[in-house]
Structures are given as structure tokens and as C-alpha cells.
C-alpha atoms as a PDB file:
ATOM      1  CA  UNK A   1     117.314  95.850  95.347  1.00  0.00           C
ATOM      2  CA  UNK A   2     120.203  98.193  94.876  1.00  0.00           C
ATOM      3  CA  UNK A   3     121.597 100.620  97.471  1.00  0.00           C
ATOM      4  CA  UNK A   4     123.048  97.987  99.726  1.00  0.00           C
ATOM      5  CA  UNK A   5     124.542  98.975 102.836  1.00  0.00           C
ATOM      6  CA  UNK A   6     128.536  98.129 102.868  1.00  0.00           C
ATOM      7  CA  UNK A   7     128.308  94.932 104.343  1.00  0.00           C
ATOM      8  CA  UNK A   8     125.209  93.936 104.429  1.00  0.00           C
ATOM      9  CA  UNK A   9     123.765  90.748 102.577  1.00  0.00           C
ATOM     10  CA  UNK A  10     120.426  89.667 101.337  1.00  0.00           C
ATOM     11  CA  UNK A  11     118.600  86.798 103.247  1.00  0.00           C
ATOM     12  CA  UNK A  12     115.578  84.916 102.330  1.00  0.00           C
ATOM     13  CA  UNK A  13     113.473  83.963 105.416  1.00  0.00           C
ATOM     14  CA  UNK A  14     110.532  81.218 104.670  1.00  0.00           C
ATOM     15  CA  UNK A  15     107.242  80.557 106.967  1.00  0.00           C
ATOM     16  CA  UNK A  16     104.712  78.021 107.165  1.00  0.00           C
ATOM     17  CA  UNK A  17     101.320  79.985 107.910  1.00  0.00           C
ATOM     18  CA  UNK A  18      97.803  78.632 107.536  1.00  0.00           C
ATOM     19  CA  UNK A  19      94.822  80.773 106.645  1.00  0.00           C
ATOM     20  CA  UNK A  20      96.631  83.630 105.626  1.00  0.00           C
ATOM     21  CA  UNK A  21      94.919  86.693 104.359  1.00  0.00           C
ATOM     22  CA  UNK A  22      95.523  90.084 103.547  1.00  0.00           C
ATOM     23  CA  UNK A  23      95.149  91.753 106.921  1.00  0.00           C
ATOM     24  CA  UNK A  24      97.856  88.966 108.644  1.00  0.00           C
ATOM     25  CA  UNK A  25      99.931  89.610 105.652  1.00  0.00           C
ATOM     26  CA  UNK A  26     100.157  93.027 106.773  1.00  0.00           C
ATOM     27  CA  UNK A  27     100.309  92.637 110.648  1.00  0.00           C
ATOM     28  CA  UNK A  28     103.189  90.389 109.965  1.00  0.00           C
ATOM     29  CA  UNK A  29     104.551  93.010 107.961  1.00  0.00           C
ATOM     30  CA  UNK A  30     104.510  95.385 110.605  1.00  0.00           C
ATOM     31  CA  UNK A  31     105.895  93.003 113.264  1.00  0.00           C
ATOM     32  CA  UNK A  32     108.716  92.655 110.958  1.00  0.00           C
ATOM     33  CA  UNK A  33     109.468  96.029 110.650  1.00  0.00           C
ATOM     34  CA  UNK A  34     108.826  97.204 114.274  1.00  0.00           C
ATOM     35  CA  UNK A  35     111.189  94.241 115.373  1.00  0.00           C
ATOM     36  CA  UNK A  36     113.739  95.287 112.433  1.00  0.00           C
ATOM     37  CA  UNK A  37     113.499  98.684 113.938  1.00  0.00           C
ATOM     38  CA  UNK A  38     114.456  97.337 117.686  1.00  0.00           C
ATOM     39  CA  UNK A  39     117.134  95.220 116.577  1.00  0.00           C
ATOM     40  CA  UNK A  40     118.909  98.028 114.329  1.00  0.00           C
ATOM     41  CA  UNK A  41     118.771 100.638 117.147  1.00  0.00           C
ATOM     42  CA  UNK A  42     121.113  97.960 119.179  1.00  0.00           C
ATOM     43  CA  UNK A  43     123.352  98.380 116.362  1.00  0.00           C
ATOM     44  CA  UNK A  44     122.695  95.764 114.301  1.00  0.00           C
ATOM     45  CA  UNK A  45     122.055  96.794 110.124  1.00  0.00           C
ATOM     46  CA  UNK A  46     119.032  94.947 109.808  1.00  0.00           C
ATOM     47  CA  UNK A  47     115.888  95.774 107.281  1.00  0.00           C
ATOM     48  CA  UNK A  48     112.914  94.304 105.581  1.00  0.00           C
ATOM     49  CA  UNK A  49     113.008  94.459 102.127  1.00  0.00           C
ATOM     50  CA  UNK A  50     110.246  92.995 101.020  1.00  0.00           C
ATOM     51  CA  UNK A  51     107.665  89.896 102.048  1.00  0.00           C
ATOM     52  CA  UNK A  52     105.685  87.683  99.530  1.00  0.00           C
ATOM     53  CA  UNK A  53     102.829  85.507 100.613  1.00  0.00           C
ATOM     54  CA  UNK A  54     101.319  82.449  98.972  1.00  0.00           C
ATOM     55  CA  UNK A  55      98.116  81.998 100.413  1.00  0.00           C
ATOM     56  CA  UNK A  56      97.410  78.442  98.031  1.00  0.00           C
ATOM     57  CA  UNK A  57     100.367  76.752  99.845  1.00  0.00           C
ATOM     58  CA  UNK A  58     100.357  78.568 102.849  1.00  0.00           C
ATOM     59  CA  UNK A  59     103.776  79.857 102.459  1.00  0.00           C
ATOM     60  CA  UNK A  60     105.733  83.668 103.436  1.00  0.00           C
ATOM     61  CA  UNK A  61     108.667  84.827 102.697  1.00  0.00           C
ATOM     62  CA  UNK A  62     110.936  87.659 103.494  1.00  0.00           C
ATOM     63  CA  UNK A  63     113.543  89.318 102.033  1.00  0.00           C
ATOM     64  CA  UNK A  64     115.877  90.972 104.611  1.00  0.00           C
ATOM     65  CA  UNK A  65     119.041  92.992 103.970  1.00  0.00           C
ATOM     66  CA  UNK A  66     121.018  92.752 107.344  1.00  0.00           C
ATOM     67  CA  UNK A  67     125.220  92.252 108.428  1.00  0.00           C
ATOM     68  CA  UNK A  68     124.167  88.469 109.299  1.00  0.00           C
ATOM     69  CA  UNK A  69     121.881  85.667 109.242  1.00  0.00           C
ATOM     70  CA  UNK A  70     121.814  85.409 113.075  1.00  0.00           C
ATOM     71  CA  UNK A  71     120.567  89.224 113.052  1.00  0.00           C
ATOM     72  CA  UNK A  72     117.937  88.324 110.810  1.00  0.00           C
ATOM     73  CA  UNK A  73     116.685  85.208 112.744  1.00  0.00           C
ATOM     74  CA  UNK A  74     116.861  87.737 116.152  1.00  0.00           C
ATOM     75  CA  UNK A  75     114.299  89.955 113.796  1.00  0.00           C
ATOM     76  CA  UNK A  76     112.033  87.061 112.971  1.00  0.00           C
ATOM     77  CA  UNK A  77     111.908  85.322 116.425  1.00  0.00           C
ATOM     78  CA  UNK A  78     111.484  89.042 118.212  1.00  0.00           C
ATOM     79  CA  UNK A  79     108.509  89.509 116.225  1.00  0.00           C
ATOM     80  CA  UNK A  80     106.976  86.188 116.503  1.00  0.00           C
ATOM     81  CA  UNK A  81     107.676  84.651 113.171  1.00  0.00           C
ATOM     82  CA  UNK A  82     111.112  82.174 113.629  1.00  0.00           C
ATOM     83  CA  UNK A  83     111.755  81.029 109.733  1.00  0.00           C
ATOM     84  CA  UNK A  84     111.260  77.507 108.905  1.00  0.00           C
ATOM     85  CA  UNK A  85     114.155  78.452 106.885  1.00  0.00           C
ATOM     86  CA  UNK A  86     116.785  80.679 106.474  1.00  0.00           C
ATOM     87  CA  UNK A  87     119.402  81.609 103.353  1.00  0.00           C
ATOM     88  CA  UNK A  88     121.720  83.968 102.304  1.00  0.00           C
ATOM     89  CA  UNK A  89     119.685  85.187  99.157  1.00  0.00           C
ATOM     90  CA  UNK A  90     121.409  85.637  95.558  1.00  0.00           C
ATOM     91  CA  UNK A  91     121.219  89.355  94.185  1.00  0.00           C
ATOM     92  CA  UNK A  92     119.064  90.555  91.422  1.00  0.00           C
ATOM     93  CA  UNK A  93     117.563  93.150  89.935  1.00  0.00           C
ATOM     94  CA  UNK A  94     113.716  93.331  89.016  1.00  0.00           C
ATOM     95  CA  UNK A  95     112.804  95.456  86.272  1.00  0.00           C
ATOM     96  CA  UNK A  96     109.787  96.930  84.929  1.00  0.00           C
ATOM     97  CA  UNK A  97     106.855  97.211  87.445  1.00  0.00           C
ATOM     98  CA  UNK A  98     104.822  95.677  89.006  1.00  0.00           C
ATOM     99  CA  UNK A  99     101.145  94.714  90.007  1.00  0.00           C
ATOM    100  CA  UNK A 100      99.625  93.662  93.471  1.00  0.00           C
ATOM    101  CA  UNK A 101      97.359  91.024  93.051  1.00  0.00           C
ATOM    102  CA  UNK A 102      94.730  90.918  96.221  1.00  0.00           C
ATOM    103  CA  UNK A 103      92.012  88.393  93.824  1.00  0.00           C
ATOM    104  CA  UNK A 104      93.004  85.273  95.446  1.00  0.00           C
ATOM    105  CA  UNK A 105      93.402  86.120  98.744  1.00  0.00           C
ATOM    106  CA  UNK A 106      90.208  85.005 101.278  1.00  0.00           C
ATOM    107  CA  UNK A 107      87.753  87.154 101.711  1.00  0.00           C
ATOM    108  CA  UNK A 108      88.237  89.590  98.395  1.00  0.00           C
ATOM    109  CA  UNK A 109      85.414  88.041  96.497  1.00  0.00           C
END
């Protein structure tokens, strides 16, 4: 997660969501980045980094790099998705790489 923009911090955005499967995963996705999109052209530094799913207990998450927590919570409530909860997220570095794992998701039997 390098290349930070000067004042900008990393947030961690959680949501509840039932019966998630690959193809929500990626509509939410989407949402998330068209509503990252609309925000930033008002001048806001807003972007989605990255979103995890856990089907098994139903939980998202998104990383977002943005100039403030309210920004971030305008993203996720513009595209539908207001966070259950919302935190400024600690820095780190993953190394290595890594491996998408669609196997337990529904319907990729």
C-alpha cells in the first residue's frame, strides 16, 4: 500500500452482507469505485484500495485511502453500502504475492 497521497490516510470500512457471492462481490466493487470516482471529482482524495469478502461469516471489508473518515463514509453511503463500522486503518506492507481463492464462494462447485 505505498504511494500515499500527502495527506491521505488508510480507513478500514466493515459490512454485514448475507449470501454473498462472487458476482455481488464485484458489483459492490464497482459501486465503490464509481461512487469513489463522484466524490473525488468534488474534490475530495478519496480511493478504494482494496475489498475482502468473507462469505462463511457474511462479512466485507474495504480498504480506502481518502483525506477523512467522513469522505469515506460519503463513498460508502453514495454507493449503497453505509459501514457497520468505520476506522482509521494501521499501515503495512504485504509482501510476496498473492492467490485469489474463488473455491468457497456459492455457486463455484
Amino acid at each position: 500500500m505505498s504511494g500515499r497521497a500527502h495527506g491521505t490516510r488508510y480507513f478500514l470500512a466493515e459490512w454485514y452482507r448475507g449470501e454473498l457471492d462472487q458476482d455481488e462481490i464485484d458489483r459492490i466493487a464497482a459501486r465503490l469505485d464509481e461512487s469513489s470516482q463522484s466524490v473525488s471529482a468534488g474534490g475530495a482524495s478519496v480511493r478504494r484500495v482494496m475489498t475482502m469478502a468473507v462469505p462463511a461469516g457474511e462479512w466485507m471489508f474495504g480498504i480506502f485511502e481518502a483525506d477523512s473518515a467522513d469522505t469515506v463514509e460519503q463513498v460508502c453511503r453514495h454507493a449503497g453500502m453505509a459501514p457497520q463500522q468505520l476506522n482509521p486503518a494501521v499501515e503495512d506492507r504485504v509482501r510476496g504475492t498473492w492467490h485469489r481463492d474463488d473455491s468457497t464462494l456459492s455457486g463455484n462447485d
